[in-house]
C-alpha atoms as a PDB file:
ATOM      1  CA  UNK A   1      -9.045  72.198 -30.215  1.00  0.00           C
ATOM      2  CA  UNK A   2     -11.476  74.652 -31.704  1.00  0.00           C
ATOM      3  CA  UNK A   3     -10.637  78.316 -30.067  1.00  0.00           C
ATOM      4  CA  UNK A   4     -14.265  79.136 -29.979  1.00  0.00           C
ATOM      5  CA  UNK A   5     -14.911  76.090 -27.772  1.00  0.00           C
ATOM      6  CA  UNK A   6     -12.796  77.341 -24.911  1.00  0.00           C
ATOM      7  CA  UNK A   7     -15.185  80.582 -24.308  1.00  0.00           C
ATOM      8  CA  UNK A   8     -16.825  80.493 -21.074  1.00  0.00           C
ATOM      9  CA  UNK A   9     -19.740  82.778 -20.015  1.00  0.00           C
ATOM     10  CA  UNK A  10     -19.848  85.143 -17.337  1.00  0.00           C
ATOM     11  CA  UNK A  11     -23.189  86.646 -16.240  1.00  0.00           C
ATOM     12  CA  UNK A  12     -23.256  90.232 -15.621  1.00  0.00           C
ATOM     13  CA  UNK A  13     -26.808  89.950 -13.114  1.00  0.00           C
ATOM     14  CA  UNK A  14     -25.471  86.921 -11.328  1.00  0.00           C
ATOM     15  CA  UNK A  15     -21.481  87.799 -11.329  1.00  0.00           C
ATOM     16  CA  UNK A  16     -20.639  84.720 -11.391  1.00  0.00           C
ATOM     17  CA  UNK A  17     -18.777  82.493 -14.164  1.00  0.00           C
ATOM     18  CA  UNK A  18     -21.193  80.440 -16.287  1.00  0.00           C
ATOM     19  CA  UNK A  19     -21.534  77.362 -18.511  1.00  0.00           C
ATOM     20  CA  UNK A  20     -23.282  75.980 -21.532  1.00  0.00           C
ATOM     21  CA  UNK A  21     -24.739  73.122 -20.285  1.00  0.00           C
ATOM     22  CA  UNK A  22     -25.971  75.348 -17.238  1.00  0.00           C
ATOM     23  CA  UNK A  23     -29.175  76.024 -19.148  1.00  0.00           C
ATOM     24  CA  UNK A  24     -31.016  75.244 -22.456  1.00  0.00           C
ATOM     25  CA  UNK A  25     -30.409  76.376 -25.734  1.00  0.00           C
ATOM     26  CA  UNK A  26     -33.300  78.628 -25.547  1.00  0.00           C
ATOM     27  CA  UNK A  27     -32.464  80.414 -22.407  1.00  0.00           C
ATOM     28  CA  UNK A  28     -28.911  81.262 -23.109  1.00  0.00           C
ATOM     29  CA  UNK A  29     -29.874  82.543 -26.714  1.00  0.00           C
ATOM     30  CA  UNK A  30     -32.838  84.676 -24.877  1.00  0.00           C
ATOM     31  CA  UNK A  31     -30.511  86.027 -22.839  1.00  0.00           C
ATOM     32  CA  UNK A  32     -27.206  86.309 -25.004  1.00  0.00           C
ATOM     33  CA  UNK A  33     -25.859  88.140 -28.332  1.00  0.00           C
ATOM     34  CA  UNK A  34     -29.502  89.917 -29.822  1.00  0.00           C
ATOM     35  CA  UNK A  35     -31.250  89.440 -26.318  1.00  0.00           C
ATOM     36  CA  UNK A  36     -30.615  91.157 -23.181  1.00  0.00           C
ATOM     37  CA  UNK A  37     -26.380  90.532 -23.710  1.00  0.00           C
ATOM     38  CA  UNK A  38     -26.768  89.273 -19.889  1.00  0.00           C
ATOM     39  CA  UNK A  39     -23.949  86.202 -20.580  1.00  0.00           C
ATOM     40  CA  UNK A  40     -20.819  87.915 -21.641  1.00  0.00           C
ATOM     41  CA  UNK A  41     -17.533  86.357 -22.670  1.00  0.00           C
ATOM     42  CA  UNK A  42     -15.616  85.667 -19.191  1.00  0.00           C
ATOM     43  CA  UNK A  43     -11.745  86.261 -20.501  1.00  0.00           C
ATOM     44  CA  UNK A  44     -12.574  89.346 -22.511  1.00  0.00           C
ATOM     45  CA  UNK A  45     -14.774  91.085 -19.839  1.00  0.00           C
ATOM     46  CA  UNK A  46     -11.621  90.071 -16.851  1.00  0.00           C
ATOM     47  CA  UNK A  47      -9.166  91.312 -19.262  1.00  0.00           C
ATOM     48  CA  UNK A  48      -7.101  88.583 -20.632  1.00  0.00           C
ATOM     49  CA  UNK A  49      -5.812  89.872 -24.136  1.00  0.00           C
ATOM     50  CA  UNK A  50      -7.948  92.920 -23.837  1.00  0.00           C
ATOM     51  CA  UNK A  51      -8.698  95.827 -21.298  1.00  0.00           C
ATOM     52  CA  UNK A  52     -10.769  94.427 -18.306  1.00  0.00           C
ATOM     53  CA  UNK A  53     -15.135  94.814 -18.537  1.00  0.00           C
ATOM     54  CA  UNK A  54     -14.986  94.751 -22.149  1.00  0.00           C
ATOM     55  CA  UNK A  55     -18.396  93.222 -22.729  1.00  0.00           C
ATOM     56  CA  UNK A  56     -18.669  91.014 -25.432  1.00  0.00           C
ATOM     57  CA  UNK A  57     -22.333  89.068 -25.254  1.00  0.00           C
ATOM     58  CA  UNK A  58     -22.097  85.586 -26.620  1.00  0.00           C
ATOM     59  CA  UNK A  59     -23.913  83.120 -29.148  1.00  0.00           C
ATOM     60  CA  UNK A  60     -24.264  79.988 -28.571  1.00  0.00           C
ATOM     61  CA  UNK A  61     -23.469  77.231 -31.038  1.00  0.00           C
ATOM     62  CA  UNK A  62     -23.756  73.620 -31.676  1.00  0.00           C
ATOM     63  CA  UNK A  63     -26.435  70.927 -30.803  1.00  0.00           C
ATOM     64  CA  UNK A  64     -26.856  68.318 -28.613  1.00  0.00           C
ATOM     65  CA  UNK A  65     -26.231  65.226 -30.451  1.00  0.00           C
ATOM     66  CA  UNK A  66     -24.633  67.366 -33.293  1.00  0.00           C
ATOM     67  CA  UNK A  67     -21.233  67.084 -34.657  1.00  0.00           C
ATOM     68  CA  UNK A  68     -20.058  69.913 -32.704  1.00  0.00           C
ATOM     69  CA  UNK A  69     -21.184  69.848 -29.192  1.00  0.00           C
ATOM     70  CA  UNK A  70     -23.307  72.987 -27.518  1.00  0.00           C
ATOM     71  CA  UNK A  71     -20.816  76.176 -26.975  1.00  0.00           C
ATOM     72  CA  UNK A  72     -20.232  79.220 -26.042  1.00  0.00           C
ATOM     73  CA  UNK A  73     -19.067  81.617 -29.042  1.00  0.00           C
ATOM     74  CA  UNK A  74     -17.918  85.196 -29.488  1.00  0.00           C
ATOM     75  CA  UNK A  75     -19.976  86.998 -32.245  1.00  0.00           C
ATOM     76  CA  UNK A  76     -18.741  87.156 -35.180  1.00  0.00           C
ATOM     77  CA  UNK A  77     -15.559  89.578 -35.416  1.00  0.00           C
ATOM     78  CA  UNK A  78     -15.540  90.223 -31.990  1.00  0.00           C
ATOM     79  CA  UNK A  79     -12.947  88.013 -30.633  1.00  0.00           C
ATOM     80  CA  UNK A  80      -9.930  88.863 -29.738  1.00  0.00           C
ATOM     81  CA  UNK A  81      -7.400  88.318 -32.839  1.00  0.00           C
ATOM     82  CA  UNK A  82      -6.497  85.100 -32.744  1.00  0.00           C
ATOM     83  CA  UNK A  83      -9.574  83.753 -30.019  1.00  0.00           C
ATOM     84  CA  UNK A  84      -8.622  82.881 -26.495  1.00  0.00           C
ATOM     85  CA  UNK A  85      -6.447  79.660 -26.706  1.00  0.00           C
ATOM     86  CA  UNK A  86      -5.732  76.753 -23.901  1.00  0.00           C
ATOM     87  CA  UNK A  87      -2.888  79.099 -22.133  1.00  0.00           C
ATOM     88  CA  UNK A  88      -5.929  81.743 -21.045  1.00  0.00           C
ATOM     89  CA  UNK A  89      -8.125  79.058 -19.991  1.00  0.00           C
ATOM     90  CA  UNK A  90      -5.288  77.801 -17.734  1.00  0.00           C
ATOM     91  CA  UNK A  91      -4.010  80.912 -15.914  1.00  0.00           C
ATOM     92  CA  UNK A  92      -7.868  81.222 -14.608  1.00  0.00           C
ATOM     93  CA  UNK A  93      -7.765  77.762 -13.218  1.00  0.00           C
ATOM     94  CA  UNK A  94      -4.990  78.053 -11.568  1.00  0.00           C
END
């Protein structure tokens, strides 16, 4: 699996964990990476391989009914070296 389609959002007005398909394209890019930076990357800003409220706004990528379905991304070089892979998304699941 693509690391950049395990990022998951987390909204810094709302506090609360967000999704892709919680909104349309246009909102999330209004609001993310070049907008107001509201949706930040989840994992980096709770600290998982990094220090806790680093705030890393996101992009969004792909297209509905596109090759690669709608994501959340880090920008680029801003992910943690190596991304976030399946073992981070599990330990907040859990």
């Amino acid at each position: 699996m693509q690391d950049d389609l395990l990022v998951v959002g987390f909204d810094l007005e709302t506090r609360r964990e967000v999704h892709i398909a919680e909104g349309p394209p246009e909102r999330w890019k209004r609001l993310g990476y070049g907008g107001t930076g509201q949706p930040v990357c989840f994992y980096c800003f709770h600290g998982f391989e990094g220090p806790a409220g680093t705030r890393v706004p996101l992009v969004t990528r792909g297209r509905l009914g596109g090759k690669v379905r709608r994501h959340f991304a880090h920008p680029p070089a801003q992910a943690p070296a190596g991304g976030h892979g399946p073992e981070t998304v599990w330990h907040i699941t859990i």
